[in-house]
Protein backbone atom coordinates (compact mmCIF):
# COMPACT_ATOMS: atom_id res chain seq x y z
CA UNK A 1 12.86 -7.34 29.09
CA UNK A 2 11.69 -9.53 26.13
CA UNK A 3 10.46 -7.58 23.15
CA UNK A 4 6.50 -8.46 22.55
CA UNK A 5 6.30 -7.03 19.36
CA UNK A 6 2.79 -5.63 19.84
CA UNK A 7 1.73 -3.32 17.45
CA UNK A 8 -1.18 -0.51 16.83
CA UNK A 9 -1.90 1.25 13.20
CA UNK A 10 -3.54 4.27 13.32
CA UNK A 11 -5.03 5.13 9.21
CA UNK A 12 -5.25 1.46 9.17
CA UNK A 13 -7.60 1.41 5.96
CA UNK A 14 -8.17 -2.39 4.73
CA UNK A 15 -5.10 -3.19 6.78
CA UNK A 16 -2.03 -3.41 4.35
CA UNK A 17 -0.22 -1.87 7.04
CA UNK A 18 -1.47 -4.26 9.62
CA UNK A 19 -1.22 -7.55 7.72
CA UNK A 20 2.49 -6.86 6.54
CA UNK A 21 3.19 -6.03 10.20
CA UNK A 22 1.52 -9.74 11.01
CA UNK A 23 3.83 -11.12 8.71
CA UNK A 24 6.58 -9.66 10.17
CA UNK A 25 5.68 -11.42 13.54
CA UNK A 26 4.20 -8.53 15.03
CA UNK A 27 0.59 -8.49 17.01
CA UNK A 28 -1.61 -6.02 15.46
CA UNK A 29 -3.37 -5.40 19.03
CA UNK A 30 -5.66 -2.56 16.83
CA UNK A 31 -6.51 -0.36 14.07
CA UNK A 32 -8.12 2.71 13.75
CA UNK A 33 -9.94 4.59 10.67
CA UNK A 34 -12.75 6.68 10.04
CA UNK A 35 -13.91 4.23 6.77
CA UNK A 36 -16.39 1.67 8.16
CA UNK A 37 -16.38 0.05 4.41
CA UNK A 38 -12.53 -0.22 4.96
CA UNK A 39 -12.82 -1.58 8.55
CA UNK A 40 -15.32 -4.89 7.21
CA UNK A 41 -12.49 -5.84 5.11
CA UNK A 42 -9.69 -5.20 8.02
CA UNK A 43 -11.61 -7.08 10.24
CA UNK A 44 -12.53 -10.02 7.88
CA UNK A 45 -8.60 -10.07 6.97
CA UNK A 46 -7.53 -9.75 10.58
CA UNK A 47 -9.69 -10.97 12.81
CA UNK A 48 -7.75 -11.22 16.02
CA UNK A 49 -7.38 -7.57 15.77
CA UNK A 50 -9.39 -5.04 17.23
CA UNK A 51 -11.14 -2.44 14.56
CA UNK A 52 -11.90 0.55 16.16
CA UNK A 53 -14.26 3.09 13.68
CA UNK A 54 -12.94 6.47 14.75
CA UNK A 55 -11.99 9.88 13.72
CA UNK A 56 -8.06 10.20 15.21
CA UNK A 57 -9.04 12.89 16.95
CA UNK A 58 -11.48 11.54 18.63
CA UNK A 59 -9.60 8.48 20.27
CA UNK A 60 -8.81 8.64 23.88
CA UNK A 61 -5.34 7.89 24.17
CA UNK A 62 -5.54 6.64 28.22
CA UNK A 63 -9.00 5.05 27.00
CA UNK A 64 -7.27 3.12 24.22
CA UNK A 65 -4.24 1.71 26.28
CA UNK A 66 -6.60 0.55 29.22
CA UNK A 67 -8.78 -1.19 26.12
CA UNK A 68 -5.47 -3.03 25.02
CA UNK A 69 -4.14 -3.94 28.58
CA UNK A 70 -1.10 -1.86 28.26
CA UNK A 71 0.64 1.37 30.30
CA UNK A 72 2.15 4.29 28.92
CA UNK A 73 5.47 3.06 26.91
CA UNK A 74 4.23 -0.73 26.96
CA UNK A 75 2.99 -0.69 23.37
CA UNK A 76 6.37 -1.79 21.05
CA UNK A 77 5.55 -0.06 17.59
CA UNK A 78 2.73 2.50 16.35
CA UNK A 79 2.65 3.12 12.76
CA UNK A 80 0.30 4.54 10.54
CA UNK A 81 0.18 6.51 7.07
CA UNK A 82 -1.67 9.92 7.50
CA UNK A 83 -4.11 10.57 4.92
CA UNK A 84 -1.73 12.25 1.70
CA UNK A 85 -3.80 14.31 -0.35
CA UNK A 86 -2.25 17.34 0.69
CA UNK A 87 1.18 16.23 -0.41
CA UNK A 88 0.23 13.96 -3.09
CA UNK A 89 1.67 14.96 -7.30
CA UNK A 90 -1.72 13.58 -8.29
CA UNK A 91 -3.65 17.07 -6.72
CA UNK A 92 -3.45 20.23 -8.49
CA UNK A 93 -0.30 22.33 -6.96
CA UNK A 94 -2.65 25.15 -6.56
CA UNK A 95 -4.69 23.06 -4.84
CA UNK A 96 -1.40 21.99 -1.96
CA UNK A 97 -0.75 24.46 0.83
CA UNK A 98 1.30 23.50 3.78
CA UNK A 99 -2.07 24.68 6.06
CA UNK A 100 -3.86 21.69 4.16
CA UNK A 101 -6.64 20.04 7.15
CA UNK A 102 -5.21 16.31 6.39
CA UNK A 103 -1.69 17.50 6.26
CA UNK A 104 -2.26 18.08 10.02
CA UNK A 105 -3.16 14.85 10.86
CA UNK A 106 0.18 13.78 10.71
CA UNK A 107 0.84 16.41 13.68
CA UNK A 108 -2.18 14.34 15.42
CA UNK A 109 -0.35 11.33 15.03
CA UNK A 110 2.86 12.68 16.04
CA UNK A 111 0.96 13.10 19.24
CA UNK A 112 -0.44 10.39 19.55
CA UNK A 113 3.28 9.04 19.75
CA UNK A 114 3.78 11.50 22.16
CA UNK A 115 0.64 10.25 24.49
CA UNK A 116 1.85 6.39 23.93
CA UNK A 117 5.38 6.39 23.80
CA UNK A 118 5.41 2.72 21.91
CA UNK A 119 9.23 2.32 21.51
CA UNK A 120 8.89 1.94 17.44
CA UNK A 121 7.12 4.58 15.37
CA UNK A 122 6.36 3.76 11.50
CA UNK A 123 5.09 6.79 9.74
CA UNK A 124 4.74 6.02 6.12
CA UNK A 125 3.10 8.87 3.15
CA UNK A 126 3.63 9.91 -0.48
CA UNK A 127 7.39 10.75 -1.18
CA UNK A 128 6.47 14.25 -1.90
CA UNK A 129 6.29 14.52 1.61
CA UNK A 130 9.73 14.63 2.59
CA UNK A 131 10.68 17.39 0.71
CA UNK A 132 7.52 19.23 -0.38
CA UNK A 133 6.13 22.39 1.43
CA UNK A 134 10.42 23.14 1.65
CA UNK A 135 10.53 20.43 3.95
CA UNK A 136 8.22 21.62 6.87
CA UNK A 137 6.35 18.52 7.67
CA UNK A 138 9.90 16.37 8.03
CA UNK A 139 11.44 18.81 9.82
CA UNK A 140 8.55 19.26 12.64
CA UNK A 141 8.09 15.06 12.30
CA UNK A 142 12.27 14.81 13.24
CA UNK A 143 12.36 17.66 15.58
CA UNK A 144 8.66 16.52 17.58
CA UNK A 145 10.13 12.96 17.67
CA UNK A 146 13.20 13.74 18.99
CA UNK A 147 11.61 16.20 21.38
CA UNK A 148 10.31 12.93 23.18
CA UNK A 149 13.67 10.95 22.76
CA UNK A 150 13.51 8.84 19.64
CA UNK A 151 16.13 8.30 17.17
CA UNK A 152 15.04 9.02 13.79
CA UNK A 153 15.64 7.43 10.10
CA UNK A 154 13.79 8.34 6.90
CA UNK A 155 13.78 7.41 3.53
CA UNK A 156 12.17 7.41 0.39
CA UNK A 157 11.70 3.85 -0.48
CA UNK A 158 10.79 2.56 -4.36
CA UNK A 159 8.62 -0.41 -4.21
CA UNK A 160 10.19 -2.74 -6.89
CA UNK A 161 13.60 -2.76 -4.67
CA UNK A 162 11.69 -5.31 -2.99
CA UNK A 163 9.68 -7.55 -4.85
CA UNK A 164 6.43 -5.40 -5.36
CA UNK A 165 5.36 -5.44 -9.11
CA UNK A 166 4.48 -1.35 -8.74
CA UNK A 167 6.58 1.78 -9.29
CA UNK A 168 5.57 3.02 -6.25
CA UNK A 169 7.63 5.50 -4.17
CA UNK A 170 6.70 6.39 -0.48
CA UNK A 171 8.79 8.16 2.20
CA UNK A 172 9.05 6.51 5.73
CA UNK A 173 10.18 7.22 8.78
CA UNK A 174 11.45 5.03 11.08
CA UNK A 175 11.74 6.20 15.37
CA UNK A 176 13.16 4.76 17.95
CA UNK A 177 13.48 5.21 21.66
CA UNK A 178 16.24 3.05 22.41
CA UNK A 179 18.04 1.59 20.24
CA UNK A 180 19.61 4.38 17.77
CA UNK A 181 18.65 4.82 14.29
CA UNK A 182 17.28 1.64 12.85
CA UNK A 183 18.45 0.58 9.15
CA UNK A 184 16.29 -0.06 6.50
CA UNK A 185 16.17 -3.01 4.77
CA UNK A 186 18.45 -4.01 1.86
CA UNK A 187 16.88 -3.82 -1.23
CA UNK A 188 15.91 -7.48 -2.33
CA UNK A 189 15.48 -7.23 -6.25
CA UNK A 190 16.84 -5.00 -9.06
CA UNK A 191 16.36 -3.66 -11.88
CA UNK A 192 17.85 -6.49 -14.30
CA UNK A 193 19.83 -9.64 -13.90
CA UNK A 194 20.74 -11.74 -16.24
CA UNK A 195 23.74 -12.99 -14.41
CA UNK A 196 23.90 -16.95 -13.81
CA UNK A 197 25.00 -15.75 -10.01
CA UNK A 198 23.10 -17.80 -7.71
CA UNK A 199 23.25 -15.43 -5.13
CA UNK A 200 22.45 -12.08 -6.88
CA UNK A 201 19.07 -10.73 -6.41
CA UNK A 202 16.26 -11.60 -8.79
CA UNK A 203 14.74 -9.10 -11.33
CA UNK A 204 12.37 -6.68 -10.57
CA UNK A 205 8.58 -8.50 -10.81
CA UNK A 206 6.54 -7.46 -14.01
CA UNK A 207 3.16 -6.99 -14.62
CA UNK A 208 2.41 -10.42 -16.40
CA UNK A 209 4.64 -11.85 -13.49
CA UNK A 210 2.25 -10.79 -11.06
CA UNK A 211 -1.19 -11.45 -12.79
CA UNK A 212 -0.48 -13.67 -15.47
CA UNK A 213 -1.55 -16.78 -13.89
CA UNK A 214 -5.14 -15.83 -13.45
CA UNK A 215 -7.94 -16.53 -15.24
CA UNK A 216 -8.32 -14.98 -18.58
CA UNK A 217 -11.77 -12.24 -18.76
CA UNK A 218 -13.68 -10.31 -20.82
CA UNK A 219 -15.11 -6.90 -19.48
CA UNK A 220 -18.34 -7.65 -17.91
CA UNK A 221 -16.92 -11.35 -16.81
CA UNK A 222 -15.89 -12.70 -14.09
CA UNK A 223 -16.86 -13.29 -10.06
CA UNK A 224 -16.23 -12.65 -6.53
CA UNK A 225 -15.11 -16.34 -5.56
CA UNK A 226 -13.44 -18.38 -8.93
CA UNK A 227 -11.41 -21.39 -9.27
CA UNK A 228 -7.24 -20.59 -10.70
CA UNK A 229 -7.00 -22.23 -14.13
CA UNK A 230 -3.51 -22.68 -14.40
CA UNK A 231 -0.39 -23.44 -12.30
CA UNK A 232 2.32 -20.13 -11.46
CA UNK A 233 4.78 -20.32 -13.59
CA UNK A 234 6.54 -16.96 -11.36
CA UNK A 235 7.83 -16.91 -7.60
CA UNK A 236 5.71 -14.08 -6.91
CA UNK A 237 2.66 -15.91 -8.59
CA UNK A 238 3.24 -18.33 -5.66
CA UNK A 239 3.87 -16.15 -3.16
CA UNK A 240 0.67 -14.67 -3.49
CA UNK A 241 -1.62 -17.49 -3.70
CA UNK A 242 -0.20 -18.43 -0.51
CA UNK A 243 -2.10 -22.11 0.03
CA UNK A 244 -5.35 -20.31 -1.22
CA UNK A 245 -7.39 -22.93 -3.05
CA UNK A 246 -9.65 -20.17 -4.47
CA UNK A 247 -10.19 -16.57 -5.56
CA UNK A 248 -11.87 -13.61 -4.93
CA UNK A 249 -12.31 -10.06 -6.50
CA UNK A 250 -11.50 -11.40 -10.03
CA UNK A 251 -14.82 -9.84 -11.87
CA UNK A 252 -13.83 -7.43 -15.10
CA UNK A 253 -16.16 -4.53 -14.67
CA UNK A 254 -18.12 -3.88 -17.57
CA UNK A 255 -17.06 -0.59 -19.70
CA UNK A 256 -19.70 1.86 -21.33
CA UNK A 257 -19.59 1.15 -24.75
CA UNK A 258 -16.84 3.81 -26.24
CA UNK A 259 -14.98 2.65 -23.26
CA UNK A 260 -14.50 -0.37 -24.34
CA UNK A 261 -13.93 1.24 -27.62
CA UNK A 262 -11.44 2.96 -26.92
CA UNK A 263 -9.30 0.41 -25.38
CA UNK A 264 -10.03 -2.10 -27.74
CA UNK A 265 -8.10 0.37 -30.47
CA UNK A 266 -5.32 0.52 -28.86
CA UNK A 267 -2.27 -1.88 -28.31
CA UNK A 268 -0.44 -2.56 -25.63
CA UNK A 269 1.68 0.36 -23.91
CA UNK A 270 -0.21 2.34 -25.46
CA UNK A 271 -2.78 5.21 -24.02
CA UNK A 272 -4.98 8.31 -24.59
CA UNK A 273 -2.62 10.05 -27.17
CA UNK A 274 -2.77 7.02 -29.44
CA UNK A 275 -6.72 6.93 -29.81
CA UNK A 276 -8.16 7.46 -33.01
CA UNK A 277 -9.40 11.21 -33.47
CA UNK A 278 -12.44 10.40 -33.44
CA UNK A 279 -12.24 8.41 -30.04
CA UNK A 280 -10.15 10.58 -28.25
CA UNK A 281 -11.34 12.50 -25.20
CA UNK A 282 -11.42 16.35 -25.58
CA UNK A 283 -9.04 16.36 -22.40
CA UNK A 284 -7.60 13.79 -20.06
CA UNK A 285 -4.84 12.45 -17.85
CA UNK A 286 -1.93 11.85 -20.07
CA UNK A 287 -2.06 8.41 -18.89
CA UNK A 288 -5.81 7.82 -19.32
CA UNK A 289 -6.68 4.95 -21.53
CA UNK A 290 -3.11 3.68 -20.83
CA UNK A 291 -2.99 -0.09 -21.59
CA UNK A 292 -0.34 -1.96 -19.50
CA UNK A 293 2.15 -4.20 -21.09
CA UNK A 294 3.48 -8.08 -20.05
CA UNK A 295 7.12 -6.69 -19.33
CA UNK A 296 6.36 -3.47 -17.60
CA UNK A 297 6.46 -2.39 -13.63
CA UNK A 298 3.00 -1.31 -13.08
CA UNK A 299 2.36 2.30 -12.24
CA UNK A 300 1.13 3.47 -9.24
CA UNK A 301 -2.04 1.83 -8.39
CA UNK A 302 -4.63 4.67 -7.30
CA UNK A 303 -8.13 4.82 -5.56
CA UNK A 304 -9.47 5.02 -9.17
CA UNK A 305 -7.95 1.93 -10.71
CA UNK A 306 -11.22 1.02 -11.99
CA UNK A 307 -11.90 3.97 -14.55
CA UNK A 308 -9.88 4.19 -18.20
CA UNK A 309 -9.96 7.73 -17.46
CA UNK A 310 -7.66 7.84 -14.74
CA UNK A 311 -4.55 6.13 -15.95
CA UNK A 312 -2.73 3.31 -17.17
CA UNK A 313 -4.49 0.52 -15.53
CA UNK A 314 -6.02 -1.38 -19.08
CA UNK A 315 -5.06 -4.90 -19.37
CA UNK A 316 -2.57 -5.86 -21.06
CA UNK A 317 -3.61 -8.87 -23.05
CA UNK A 318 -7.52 -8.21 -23.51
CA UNK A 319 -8.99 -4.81 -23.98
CA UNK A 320 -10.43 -4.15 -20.31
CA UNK A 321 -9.77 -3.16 -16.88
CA UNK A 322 -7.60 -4.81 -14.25
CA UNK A 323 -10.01 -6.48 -11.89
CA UNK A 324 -10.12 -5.58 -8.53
CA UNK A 325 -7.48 -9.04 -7.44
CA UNK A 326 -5.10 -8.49 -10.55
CA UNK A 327 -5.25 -4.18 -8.75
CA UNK A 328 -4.52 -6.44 -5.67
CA UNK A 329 -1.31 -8.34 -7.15
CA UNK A 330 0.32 -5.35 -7.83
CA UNK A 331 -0.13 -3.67 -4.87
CA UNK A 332 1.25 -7.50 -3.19
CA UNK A 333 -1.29 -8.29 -1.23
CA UNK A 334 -1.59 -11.79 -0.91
CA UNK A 335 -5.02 -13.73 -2.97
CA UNK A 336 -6.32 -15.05 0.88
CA UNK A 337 -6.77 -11.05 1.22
CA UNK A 338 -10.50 -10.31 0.59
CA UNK A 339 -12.01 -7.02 -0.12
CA UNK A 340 -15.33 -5.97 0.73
CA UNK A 341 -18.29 -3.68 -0.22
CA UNK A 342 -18.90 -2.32 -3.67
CA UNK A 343 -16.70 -2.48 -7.07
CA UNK A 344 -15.45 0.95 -6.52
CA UNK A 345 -15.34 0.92 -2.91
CA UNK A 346 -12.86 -2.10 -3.23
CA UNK A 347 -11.01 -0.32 -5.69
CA UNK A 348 -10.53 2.87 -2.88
CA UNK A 349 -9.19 0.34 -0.80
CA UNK A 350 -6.62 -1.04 -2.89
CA UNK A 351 -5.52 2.01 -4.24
CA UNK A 352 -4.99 3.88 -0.78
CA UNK A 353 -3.22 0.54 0.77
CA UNK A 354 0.06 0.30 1.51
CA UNK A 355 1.96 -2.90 0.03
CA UNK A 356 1.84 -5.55 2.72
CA UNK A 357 4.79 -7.13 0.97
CA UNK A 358 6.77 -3.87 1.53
CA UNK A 359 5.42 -3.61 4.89
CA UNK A 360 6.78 -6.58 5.81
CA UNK A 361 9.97 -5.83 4.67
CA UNK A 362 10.15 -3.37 6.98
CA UNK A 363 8.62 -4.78 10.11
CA UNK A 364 11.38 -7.47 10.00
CA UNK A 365 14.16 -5.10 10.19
CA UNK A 366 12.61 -3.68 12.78
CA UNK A 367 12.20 -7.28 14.67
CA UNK A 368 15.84 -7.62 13.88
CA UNK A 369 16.65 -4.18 15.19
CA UNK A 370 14.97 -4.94 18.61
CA UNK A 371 16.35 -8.57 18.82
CA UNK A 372 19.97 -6.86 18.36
CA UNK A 373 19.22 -4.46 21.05
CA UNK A 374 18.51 -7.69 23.50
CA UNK A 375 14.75 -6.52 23.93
């Protein structure tokens, strides 16, 4: 049987998932999410796909598979990323308990799996998840999955290892119904290489890497569709213009006035423990205020990317914010990606993608895994 490489994802957000998948080679038949702002950006980005606006829980597994044309064990890969806060560093430990309401959506996925039976499952979350809670949620995902015959491979994968300018780390899970435990990809970059060897991997991408070809802003400038200014002078800068002739999402937002402040007294690398006395914050994140530097890998890129207050997300040449497309660059989504709705409701979507680069990374392996198997 010839492997279609049809594909559903479930949590599907703005579609980083879904559009690393598509460049993969995979069809993204359709995604699901409870955020209609999300969904007008997935389906502006992916418009062969079907966006369904819907609670998990409240799709209709034999509904959804006579929607798509397919049967029961048709459907070649589901993947999805359950929503994380309950596992996620960035929430109060206190505030995590294994009982958490959006921990259990991964069980509702898990049986969604079960209802569908695709012969791929991609689960991706926070790498917390693997072990946190003493390892309950990756023991039930491995023993539920294997109670319906798939083969199953996780690991905890650090987004720099290939080519994504963001020390991100997420666990994922790879499942399988017939062809064994599928590999993950090789690593495609490392940390440093200053070796003349032509085939040794290239360095890990920095920030200025990723975003220094844009066009230079003040906060307050900017606007949703601009012309580039210069030419990449970085592999990944061309990567991710990708033929566009154009940008969007390149607006600085405009800081209150100690905001601005504030990051205009401080240099690069530095953040809220280097602020005058008289500027600093009574309390904070310790990375609030925290000005990015040319030569660093980003830090995680959050939901809240556009706020000082909530970490290290200042420029690193001019004292603002990272606009919404530079946010974009280092999670490695491509600049023919366009986000919609408000300032801050882009930033939520950036910040609680998945890196489409990474993505498809992944989906290829998987492509090669089913060609290998003669699918």
């Amino acid at each position: 049987m010839r492997f279609s490489s049809k594909a559903i994802d479930l949590f599907c957000g703005c579609g980083g998932i879904s559009y690393g998948l598509e460049k993969a080679g995979f069809e993204i038949l359709a995604g699901v999410d409870n955020d209609s702002i999300a969904l007008k950006s997935y389906e502006v980005n992916l418009p062969q796909t079907c966006a369904i606006l819907s609670d998990l829980e409240s799709v209709n597994p034999a509904s959804l598979l006579e929607k798509l044309h397919l049967a029961k064990g048709e459907l070649d890969l589901l993947a999805g990323g359950p929503p994380c806060q309950g596992f996620s560093k960035n929430v109060p430990r206190r505030n995590r308990y294994v009982e958490d309401p959006n921990n259990r959506l991964v069980v509702a996925f898990l049986e969604m799996v079960r209802m569908l039976m695709p012969r791929f499952v991609l689960m991706e979350n926070v790498a917390e998840m693997r072990n946190g809670f003493e390892q309950t949620y990756t023991h039930l995902i491995c023993e539920l999955l294997a109670d319906c015959g798939y083969s199953v491979n996780s690991s905890v994968i650090f987004a720099p290892d290939f080519g994504v300018p963001q020390r991100r780390r997420r666990v994922f899970f790879l499942a399988s119904r017939d062809t064994g435990c599928i590999d993950f990809p090789l690593p495609t970059h490392c940390e440093n290489n200053d070796t003349p060897d032509l085939f040794a991997s290239p360095s890990y991408v920095t920030v200025w890497n990723a975003i220094g070809d844009l066009p230079p802003l003040e906060h307050g400038e900017g606007a949703d569709i601009s012309e580039y200014t210069q030419a990449p002078f970085h592999s990944f800068q061309e990567w991710a213009r990708c033929g566009s002739s154009h940008l969007h999402n390149h607006t600085a937002r405009r800081l209150q006035p100690t905001q601005h402040t504030r990051l205009a007294s401080l240099e690069p690398g530095q953040g809220i423990k280097d602020l005058p006395e008289n500027l600093r914050p009574k309390s904070g994140y310790s990375g609030a205020y925290g000005r990015l530097t040319k030569e660093m890998i980003a830090p995680t890129i959050t939901r809240w990317v556009f706020h000082p207050g909530s970490g290290r997300f200042g420029h690193p040449v001019t004292p603002r914010m990272i606009t919404i497309r530079e946010a974009a660059r280092l999670q490695a989504f491509p600049d023919t990606f366009h986000f919609t709705g408000t300032y801050i409701q882009q930033s939520h979507q950036v910040g609680n993608a998945v890196p489409p680069l990474l993505i498809q990374r992944i989906g290829e392996s998987l492509l090669a895994s089913a060609s290998i198997s003669g699918s």
